[in-house]
Protein backbone atom coordinates (compact mmCIF):
# COMPACT_ATOMS: atom_id res chain seq x y z
CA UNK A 1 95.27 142.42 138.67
CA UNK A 2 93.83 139.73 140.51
CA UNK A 3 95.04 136.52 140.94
CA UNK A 4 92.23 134.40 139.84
CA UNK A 5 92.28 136.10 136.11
CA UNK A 6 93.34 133.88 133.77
CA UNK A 7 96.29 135.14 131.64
CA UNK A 8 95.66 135.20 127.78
CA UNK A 9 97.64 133.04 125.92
CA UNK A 10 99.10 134.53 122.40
CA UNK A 11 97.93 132.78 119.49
CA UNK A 12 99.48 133.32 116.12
CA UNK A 13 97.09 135.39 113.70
CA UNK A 14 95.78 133.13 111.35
CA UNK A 15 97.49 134.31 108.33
CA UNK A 16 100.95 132.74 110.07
CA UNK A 17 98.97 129.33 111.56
CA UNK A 18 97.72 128.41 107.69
CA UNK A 19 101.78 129.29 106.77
CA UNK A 20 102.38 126.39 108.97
CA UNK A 21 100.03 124.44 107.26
CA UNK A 22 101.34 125.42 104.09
CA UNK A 23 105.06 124.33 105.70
CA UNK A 24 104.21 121.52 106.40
CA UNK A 25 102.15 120.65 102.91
CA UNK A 26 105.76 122.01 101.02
CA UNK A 27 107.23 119.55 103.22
CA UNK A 28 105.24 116.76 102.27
CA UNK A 29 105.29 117.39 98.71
CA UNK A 30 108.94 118.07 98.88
CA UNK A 31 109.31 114.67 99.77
CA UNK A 32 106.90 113.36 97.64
CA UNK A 33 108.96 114.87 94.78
CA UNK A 34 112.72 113.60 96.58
CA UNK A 35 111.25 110.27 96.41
CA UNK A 36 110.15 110.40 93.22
CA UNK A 37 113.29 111.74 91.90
CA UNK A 38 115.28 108.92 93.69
CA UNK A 39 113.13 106.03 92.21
CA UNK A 40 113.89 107.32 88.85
CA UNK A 41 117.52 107.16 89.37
CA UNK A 42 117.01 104.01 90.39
CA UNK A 43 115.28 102.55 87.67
CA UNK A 44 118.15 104.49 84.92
CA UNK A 45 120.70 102.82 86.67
CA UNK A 46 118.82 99.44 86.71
CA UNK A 47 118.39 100.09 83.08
CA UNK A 48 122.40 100.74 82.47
CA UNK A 49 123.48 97.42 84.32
CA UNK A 50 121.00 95.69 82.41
CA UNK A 51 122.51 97.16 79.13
CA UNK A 52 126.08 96.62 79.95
CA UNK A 53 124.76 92.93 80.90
CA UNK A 54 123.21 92.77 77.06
CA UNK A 55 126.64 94.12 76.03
CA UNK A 56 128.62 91.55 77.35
CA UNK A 57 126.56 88.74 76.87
CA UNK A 58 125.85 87.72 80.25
CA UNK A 59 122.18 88.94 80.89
CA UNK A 60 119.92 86.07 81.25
CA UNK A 61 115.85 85.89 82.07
CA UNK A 62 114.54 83.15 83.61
CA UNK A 63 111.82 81.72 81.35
CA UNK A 64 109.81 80.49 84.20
CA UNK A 65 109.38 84.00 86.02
CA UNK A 66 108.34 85.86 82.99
CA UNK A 67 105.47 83.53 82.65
CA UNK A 68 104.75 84.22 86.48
CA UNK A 69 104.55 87.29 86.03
CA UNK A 70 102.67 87.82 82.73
CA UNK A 71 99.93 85.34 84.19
CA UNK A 72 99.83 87.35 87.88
CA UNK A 73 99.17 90.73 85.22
CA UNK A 74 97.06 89.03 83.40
CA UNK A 75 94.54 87.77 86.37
CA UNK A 76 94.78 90.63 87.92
CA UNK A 77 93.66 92.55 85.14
CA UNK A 78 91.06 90.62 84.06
CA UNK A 79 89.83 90.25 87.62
CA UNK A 80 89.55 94.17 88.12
CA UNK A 81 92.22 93.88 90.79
CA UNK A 82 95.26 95.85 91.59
CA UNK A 83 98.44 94.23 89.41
CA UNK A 84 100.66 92.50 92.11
CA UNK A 85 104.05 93.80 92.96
CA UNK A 86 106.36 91.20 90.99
CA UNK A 87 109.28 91.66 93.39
CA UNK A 88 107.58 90.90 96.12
CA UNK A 89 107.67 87.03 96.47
CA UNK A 90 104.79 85.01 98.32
CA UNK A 91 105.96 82.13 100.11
CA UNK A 92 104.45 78.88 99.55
């Protein structure tokens, strides 16, 4: 062999580069669906504090940011837009 012949470099057959792909797509969604998962936990438990608040009497809504936030929906809806995140406070 001489030495100016370049050496061929192994590639994976195809069939085992578009499992990769695949990998990495189950990994994604995977993820997707952890997330997912975890937000809904979330939101049950927000819903049990909020009960047990109800239950004992001390759950209170501020008046003023349920107007806020039914007038941001509102706009936004009527305007086409995308409905603001109402957690997410702007600063004046």
């Amino acid at each position: 062999m001489s030495s100016t012949r370049k050496e061929k470099r192994e590639q994976p057959p195809a069939s085992e580069a578009a499992q990769g792909i695949i990998s990495l797509e189950e990994r994604r969604r995977l993820k997707m669906e952890a997330l997912a998962k975890r937000g809904d936990e979330l939101r049950a438990q927000k819903v049990r504090e909020i009960k047990e608040q109800i239950e004992e009497g001390s759950y209170h809504i501020d008046a003023a940011d349920v107007a806020k936030s039914l007038v941001r929906s509102e706009v936004a809806r009527l305007l086409g837009g995308k409905r603001p995140n109402p957690n997410k406070r702007r600063e004046s």
